[in-house]
N, C-alpha and C. Protein backbone atom coordinates (compact mmCIF):
# COMPACT_ATOMS: atom_id res chain seq x y z
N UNK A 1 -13.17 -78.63 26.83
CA UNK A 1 -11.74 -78.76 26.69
C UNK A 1 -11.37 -78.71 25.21
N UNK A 2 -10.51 -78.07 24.96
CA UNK A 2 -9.88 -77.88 23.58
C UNK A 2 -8.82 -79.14 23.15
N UNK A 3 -8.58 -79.62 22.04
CA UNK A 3 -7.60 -80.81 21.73
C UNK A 3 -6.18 -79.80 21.20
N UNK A 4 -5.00 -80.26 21.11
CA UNK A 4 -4.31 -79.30 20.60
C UNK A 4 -3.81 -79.96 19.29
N UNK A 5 -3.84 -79.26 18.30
CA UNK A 5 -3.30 -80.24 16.70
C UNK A 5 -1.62 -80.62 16.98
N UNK A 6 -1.42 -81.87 16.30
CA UNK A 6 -0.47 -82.27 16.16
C UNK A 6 0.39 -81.62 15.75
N UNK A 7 0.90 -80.66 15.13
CA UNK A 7 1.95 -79.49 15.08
C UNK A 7 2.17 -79.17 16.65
N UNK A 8 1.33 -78.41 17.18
CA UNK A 8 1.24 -78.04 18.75
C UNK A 8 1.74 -79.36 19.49
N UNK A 9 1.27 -80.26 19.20
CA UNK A 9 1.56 -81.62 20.66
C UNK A 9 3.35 -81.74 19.96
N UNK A 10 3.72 -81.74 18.96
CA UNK A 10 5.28 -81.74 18.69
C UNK A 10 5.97 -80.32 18.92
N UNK A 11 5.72 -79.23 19.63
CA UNK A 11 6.48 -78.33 20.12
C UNK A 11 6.51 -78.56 21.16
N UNK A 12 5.83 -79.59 22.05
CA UNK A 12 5.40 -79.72 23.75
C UNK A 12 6.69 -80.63 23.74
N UNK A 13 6.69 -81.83 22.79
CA UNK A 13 7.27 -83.07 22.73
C UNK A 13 8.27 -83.08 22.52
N UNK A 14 8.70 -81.85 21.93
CA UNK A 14 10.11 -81.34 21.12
C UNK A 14 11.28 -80.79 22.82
N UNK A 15 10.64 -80.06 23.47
CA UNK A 15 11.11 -79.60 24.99
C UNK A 15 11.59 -78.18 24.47
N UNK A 16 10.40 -77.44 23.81
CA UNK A 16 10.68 -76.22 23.70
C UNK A 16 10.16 -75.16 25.09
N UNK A 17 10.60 -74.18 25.51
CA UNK A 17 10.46 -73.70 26.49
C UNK A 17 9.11 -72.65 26.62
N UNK A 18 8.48 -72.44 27.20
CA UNK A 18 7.24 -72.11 27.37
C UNK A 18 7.72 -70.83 28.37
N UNK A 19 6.63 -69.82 28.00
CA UNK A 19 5.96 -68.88 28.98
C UNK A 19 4.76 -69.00 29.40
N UNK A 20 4.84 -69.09 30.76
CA UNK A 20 2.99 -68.87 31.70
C UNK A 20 2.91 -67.58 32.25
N UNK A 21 1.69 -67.13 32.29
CA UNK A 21 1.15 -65.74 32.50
C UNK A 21 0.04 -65.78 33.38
N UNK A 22 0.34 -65.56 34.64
CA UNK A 22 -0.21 -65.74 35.78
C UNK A 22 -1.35 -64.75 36.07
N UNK A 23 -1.59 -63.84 36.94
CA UNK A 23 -2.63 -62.88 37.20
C UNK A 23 -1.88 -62.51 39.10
N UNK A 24 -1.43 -61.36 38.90
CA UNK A 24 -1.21 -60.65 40.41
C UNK A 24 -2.65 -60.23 41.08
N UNK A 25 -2.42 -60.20 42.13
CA UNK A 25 -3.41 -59.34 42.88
C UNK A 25 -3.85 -58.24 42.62
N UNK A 26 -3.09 -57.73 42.13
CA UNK A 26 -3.42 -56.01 41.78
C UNK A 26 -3.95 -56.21 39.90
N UNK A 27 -4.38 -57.67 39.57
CA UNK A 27 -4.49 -57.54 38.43
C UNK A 27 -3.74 -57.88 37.36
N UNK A 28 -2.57 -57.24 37.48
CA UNK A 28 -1.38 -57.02 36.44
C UNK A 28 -0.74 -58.53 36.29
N UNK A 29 -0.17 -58.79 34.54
CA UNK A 29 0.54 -59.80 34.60
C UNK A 29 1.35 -60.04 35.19
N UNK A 30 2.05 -61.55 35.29
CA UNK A 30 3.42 -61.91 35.93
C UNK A 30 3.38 -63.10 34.94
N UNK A 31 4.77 -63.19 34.37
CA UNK A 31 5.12 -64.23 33.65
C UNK A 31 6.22 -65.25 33.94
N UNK A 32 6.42 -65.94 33.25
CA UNK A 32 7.56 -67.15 33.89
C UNK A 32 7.73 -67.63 32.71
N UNK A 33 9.09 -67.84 32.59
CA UNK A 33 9.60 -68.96 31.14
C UNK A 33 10.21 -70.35 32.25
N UNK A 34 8.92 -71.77 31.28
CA UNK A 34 9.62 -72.83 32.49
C UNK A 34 9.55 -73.76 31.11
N UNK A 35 9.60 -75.36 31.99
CA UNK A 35 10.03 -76.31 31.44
C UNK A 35 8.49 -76.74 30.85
N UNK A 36 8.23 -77.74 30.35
CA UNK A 36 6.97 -78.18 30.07
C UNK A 36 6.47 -79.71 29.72
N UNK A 37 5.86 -79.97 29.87
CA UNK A 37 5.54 -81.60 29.17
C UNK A 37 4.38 -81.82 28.86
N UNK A 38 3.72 -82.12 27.86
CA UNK A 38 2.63 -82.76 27.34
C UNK A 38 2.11 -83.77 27.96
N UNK A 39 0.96 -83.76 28.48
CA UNK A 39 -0.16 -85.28 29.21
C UNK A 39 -1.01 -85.50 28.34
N UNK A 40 -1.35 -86.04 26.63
CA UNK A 40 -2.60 -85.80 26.33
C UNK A 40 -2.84 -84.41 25.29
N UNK A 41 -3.85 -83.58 25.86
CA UNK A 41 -4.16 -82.35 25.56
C UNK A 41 -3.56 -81.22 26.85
N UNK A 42 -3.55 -81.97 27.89
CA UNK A 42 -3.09 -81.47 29.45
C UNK A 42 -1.50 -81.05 29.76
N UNK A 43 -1.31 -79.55 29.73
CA UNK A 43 -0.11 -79.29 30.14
C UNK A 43 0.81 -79.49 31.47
N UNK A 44 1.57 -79.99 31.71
CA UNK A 44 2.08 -80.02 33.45
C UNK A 44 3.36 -79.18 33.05
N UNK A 45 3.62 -78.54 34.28
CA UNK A 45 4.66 -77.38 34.69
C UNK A 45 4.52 -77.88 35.89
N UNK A 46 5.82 -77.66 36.68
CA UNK A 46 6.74 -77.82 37.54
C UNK A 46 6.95 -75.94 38.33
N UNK A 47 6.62 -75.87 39.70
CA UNK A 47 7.09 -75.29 40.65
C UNK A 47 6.98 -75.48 42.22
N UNK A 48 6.95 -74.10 42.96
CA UNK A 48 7.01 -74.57 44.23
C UNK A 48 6.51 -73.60 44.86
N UNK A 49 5.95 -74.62 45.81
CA UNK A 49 5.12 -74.01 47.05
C UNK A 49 5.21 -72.20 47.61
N UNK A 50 4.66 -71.27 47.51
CA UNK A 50 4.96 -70.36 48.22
C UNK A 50 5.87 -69.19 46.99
N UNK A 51 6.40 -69.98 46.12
CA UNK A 51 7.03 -68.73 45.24
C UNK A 51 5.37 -68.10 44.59
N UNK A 52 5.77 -66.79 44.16
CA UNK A 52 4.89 -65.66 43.27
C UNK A 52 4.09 -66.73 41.80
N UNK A 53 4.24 -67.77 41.80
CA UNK A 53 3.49 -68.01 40.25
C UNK A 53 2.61 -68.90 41.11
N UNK A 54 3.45 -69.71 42.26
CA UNK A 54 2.40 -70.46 43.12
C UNK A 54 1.49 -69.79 43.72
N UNK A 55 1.26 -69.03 44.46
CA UNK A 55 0.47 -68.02 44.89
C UNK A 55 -0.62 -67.66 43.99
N UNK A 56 0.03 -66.46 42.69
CA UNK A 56 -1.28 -66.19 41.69
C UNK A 56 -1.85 -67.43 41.26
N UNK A 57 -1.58 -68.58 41.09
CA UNK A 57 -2.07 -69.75 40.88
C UNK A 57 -2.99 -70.56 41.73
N UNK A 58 -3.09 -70.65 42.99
CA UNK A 58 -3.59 -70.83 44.17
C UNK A 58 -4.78 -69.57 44.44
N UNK A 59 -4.76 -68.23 44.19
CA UNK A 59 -5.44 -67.24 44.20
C UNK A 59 -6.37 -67.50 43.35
N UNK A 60 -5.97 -67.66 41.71
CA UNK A 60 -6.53 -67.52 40.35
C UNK A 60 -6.12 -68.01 39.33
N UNK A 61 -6.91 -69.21 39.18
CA UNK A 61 -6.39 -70.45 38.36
C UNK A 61 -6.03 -70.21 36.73
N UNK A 62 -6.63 -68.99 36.32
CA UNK A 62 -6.99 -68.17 34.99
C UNK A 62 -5.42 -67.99 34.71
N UNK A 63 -4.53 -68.81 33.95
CA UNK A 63 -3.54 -68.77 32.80
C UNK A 63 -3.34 -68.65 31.24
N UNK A 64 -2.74 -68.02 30.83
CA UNK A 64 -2.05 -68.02 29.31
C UNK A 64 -0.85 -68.94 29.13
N UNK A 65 -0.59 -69.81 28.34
CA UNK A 65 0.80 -70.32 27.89
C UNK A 65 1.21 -70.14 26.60
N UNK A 66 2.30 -69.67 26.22
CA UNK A 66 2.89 -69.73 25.40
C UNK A 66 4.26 -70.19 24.79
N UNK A 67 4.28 -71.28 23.60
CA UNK A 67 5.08 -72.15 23.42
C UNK A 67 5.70 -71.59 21.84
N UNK A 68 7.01 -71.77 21.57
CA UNK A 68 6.79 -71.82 19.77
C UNK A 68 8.52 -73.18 19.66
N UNK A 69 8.31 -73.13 18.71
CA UNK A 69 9.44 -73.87 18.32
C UNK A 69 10.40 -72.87 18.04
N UNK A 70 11.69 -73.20 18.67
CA UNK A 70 12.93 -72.75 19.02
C UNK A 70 13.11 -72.46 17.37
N UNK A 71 13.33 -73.83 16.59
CA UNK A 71 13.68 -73.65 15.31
C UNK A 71 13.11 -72.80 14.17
N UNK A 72 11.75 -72.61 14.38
CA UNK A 72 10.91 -71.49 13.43
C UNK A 72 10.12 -70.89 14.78
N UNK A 73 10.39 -69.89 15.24
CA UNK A 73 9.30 -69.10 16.22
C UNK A 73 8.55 -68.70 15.84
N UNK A 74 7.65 -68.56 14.37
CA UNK A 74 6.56 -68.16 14.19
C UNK A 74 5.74 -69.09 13.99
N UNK A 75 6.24 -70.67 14.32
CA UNK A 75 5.06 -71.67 14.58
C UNK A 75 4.97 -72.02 16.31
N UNK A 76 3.75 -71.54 16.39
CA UNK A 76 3.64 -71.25 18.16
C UNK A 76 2.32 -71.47 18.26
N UNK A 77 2.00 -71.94 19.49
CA UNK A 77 0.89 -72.02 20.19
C UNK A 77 0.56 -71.43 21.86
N UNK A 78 -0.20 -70.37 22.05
CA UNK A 78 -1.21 -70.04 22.85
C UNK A 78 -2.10 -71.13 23.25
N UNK A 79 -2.24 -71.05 24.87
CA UNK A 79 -3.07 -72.29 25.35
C UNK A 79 -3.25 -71.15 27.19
N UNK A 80 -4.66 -70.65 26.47
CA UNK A 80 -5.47 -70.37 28.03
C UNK A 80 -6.65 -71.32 28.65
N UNK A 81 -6.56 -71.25 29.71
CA UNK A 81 -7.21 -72.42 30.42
C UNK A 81 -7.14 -72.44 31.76
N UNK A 82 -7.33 -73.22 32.84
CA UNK A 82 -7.33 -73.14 34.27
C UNK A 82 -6.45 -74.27 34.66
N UNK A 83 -5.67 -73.99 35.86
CA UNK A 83 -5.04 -74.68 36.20
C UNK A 83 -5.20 -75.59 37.72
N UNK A 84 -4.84 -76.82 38.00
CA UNK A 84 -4.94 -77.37 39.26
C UNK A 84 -3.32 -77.80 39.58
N UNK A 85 -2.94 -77.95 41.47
CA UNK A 85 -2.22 -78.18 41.59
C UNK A 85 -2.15 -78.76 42.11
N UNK A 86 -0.99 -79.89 42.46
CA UNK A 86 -0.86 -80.92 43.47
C UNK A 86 0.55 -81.31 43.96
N UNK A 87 0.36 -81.36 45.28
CA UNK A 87 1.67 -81.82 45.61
C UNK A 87 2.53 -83.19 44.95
N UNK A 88 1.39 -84.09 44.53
CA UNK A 88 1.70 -85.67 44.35
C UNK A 88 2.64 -85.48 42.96
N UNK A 89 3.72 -85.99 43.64
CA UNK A 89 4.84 -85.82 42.02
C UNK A 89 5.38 -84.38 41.63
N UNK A 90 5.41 -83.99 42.81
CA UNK A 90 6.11 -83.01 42.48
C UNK A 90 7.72 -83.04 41.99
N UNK A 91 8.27 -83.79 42.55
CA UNK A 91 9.74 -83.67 42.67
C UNK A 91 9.92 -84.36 41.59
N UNK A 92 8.93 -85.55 41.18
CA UNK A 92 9.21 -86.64 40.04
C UNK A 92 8.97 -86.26 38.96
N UNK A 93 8.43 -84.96 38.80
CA UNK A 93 7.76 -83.73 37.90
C UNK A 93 9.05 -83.20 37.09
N UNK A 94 9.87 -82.55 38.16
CA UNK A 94 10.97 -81.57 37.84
C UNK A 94 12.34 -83.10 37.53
N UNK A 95 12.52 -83.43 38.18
CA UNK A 95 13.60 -84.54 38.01
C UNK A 95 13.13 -84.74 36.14
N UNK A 96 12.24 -85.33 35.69
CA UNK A 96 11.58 -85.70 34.58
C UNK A 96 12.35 -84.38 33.76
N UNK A 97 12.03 -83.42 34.00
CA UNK A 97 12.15 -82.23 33.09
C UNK A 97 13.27 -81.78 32.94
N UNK A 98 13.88 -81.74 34.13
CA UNK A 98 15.56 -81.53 34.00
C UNK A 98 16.29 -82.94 33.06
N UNK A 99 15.81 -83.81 32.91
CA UNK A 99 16.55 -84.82 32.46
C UNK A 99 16.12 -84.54 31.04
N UNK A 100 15.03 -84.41 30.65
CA UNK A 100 14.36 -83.93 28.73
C UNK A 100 15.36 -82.56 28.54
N UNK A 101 15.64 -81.25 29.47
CA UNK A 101 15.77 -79.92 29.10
C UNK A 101 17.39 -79.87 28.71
N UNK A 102 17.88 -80.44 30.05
CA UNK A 102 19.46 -80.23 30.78
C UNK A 102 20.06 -81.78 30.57
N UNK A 103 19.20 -82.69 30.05
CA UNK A 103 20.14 -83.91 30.13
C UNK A 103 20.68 -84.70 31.03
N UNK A 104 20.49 -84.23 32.76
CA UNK A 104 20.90 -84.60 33.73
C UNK A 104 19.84 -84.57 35.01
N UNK A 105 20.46 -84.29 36.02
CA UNK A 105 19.46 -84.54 37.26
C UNK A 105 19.17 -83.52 37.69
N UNK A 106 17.92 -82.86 38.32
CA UNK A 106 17.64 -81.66 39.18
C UNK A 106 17.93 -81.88 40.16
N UNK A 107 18.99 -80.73 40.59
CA UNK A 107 19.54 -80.41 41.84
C UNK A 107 18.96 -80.64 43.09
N UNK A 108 19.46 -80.90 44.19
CA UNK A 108 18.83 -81.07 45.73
C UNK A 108 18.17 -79.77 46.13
N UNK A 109 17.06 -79.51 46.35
CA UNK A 109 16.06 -78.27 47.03
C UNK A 109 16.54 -78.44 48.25
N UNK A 110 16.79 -76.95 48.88
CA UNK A 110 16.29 -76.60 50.19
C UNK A 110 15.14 -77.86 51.25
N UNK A 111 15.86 -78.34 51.94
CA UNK A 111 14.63 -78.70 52.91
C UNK A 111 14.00 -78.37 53.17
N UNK A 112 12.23 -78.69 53.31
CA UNK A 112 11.16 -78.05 53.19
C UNK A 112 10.24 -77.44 52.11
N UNK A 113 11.45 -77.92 50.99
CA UNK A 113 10.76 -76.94 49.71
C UNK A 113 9.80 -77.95 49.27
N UNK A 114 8.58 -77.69 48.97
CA UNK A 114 7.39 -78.18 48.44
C UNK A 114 7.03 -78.74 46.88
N UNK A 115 7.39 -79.58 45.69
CA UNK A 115 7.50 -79.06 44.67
C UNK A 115 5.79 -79.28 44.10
N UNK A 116 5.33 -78.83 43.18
CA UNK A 116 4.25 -78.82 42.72
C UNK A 116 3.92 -78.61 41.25
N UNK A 117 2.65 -79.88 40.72
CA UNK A 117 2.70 -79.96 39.60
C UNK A 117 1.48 -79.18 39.32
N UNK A 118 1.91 -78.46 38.29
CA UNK A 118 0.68 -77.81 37.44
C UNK A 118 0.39 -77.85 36.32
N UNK A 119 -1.14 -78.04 36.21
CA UNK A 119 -1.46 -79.18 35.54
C UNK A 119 -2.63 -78.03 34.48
N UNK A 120 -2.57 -77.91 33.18
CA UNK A 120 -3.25 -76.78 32.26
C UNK A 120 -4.18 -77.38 31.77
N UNK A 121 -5.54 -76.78 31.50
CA UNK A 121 -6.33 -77.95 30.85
C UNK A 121 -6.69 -76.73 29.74
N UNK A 122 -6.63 -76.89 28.51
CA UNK A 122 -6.84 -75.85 28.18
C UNK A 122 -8.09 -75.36 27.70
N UNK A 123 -8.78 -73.98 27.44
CA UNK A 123 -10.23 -74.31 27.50
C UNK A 123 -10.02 -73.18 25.82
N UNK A 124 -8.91 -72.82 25.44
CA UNK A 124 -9.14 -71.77 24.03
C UNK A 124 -7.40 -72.59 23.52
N UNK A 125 -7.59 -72.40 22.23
CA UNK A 125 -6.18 -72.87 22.22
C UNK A 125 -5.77 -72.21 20.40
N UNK A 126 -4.96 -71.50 20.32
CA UNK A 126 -4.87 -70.26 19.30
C UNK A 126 -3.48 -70.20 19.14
N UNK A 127 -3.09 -69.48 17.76
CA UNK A 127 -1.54 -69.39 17.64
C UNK A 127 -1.12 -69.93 16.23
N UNK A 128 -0.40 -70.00 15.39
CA UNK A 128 0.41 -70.73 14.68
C UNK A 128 0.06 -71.64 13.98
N UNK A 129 0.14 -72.60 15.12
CA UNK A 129 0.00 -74.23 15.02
C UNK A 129 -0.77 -74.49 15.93
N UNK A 130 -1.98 -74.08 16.44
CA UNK A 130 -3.04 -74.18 16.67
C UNK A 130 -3.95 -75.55 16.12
């Protein structure tokens, strides 16, 4: 497991917005700009059951993230690594994140919707502020 330097753990801490880079079936990327939070060295992201990032994720745990600070974007950090998911806290996941991003509450889901935390451990960690 890689540690991430303190420059890096204050762009996590800061609630700058991140891209994850999943892996399709056919190979090819798929990306997502989401919310993010620091555990540690351990990234958690917030989605749901059955959408396209859950899936390549569930298929093939093999991710890229990429973070920079809003205020200087050329201090950024890259963080590839494998990911696990879990239902437990899902909803308490996104509620959390909407309240750091948006200041307020995440909206009521669809009944049935699943939420799920994903959880980055990172195993290379490169960029910037590396």
């Amino acid at each position: 497991m890689a540690a991430l330097s303190e420059t890096a753990r204050k762009i996590f801490d800061d609630h700058n917005y991140v891209v994850l880079a999943t892996i399709n079936p056919d190979g090819s990327p798929q990306t997502s700009v989401l919310w993010a939070k620091r555990d540690g060295d351990d990234i958690l992201l917030s989605t749901v059951r059955g959408r396209k990032k859950a899936r390549n994720l569930e298929r093939d745990p093999r991710v890229s993230l990429t973070a920079y600070d809003r205020e200087n974007p050329y201090s950024y950090v890259e963080i590839r690594g494998s990911v696990s998911l879990t239902d437990e806290g899902g909803r308490e996941l996104i509620e959390e994140l909407s309240r750091a991003y948006r200041g307020e509450s995440y909206p009521e889901e669809p009944e049935g919707t699943v939420r799920v935390v994903v959880r980055l451990t990172p195993d290379r960690i490169t960029g910037n502020s590396a």
